[in-house]
Protein backbone atom coordinates (compact mmCIF):
# COMPACT_ATOMS: atom_id res chain seq x y z
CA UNK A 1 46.62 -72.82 -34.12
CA UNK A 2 45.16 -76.48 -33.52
CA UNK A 3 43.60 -76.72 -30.25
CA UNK A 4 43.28 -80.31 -29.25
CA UNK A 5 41.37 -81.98 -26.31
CA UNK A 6 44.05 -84.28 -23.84
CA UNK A 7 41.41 -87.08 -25.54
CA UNK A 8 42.23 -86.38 -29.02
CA UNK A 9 45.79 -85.83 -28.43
CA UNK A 10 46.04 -89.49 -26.86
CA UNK A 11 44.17 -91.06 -30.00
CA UNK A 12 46.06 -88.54 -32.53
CA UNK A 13 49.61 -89.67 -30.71
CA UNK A 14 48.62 -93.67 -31.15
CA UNK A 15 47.46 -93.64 -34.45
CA UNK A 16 51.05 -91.71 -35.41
CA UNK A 17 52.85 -94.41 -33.19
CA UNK A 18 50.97 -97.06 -35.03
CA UNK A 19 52.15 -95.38 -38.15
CA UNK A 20 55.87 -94.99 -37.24
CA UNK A 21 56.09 -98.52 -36.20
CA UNK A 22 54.44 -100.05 -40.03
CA UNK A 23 56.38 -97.55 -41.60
CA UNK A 24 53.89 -95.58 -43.34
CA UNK A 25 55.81 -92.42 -41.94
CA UNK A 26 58.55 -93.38 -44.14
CA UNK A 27 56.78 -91.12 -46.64
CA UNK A 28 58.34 -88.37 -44.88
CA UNK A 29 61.49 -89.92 -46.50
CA UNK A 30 60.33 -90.55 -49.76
CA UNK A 31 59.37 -86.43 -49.71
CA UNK A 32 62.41 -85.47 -48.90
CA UNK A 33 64.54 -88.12 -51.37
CA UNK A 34 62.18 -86.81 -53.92
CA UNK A 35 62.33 -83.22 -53.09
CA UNK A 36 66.41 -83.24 -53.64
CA UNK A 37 65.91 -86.13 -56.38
CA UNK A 38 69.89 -86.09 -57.79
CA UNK A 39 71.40 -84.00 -55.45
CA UNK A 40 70.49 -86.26 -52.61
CA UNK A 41 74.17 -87.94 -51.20
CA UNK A 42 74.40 -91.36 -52.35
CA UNK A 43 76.33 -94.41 -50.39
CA UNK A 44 76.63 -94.01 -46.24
CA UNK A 45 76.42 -90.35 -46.49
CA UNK A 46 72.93 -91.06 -48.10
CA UNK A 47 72.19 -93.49 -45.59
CA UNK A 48 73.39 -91.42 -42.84
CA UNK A 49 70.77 -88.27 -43.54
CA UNK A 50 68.07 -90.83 -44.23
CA UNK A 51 68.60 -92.74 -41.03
CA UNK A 52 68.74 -89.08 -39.27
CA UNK A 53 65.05 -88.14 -40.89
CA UNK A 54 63.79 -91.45 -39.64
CA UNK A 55 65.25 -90.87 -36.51
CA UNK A 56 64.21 -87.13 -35.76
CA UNK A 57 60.41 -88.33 -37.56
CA UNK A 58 60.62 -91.20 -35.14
CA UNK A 59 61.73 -88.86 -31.95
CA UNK A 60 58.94 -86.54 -32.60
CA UNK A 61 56.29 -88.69 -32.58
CA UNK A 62 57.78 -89.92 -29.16
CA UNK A 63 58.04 -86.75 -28.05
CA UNK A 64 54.12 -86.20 -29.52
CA UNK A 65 52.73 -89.51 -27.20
CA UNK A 66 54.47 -88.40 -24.29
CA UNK A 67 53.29 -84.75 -24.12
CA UNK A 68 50.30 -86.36 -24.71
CA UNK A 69 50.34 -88.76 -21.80
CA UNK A 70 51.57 -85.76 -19.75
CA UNK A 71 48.75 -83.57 -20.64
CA UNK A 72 46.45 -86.95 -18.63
CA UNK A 73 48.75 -87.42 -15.84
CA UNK A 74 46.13 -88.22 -13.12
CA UNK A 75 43.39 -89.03 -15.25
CA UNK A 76 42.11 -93.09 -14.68
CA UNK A 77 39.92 -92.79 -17.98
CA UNK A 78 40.62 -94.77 -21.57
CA UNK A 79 42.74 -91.90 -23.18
CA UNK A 80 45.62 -91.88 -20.30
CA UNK A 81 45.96 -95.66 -21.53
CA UNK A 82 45.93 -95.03 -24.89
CA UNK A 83 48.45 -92.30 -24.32
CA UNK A 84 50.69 -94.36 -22.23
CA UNK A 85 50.64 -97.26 -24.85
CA UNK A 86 50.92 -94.74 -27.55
CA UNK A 87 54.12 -94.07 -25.97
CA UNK A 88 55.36 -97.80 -26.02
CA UNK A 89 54.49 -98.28 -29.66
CA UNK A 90 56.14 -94.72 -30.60
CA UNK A 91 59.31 -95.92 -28.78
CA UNK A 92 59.29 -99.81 -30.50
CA UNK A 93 59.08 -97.82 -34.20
CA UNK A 94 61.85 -95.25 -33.15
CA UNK A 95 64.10 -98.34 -32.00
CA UNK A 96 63.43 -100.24 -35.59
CA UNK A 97 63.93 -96.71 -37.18
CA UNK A 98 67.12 -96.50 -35.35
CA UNK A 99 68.38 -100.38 -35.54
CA UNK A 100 67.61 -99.55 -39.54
CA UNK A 101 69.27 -96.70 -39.97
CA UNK A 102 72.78 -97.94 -38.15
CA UNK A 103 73.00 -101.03 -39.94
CA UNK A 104 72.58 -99.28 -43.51
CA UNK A 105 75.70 -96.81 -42.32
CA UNK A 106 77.31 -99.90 -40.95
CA UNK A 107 77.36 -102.53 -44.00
CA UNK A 108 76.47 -99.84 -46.97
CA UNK A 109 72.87 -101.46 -47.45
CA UNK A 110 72.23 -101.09 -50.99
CA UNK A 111 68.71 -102.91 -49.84
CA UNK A 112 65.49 -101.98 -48.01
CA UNK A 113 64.34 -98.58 -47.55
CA UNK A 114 67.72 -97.14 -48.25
CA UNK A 115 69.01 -98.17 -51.18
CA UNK A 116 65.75 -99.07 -53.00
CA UNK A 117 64.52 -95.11 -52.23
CA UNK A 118 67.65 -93.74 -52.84
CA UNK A 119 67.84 -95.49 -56.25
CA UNK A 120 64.70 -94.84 -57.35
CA UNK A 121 64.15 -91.09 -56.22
CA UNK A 122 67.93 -89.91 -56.30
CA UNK A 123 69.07 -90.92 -59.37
């Protein structure tokens, strides 16, 4: 088991938030899209699962920043901010995640994230 410290915890949490929000988590995506390769859905149904896995990778590295801010609750030191902003950034990339993922299932994006991965990796 990883034992952390509440400091590293805080600066672990931002640098995921930092990566949720300039999409270098998407990789989680591309992993998965490649793991199923042709069996992966294609159309909304595709763009449904993948907007779920950014979602859920988005929600967990909310979930992440704010154990981590409550692990400091009290503290007055750097790492309580850098929790608490961790936090804000987390919750920006979950909401361009989300706003992504909705319009894709909405208009059938063949574009961005969706239909370029799903293209390339599915089929």
């Amino acid at each position: 088991m990883l034992t952390l410290t509440p400091q590293a915890r805080a600066v672990a949490a931002f640098a995921l938030a930092v990566a949720l929000l300039t999409s270098q988590l998407n990789r989680v995506t591309i992993a998965v899209l490649i793991l199923f390769g042709n069996s992966y859905p294609h159309g909304r149904s595709g763009a449904f699962l993948t907007g779920l896995l950014l979602v859920a990778v988005g929600g967990a590295v909310v979930l992440f920043a704010m154990t981590a801010a409550k692990g400091l609750a009290g503290s007055k030191g750097w790492e309580s901010s850098l929790a608490q902003a961790a936090i804000l950034v987390a919750v920006v990339g979950l909401g361009i995640n989300a706003v992504e993922a909705v319009g894709a299932v909405l208009h059938n994006d063949s574009g961005g994230l969706f239909g370029v991965l799903g293209a390339t990796y599915a089929g």
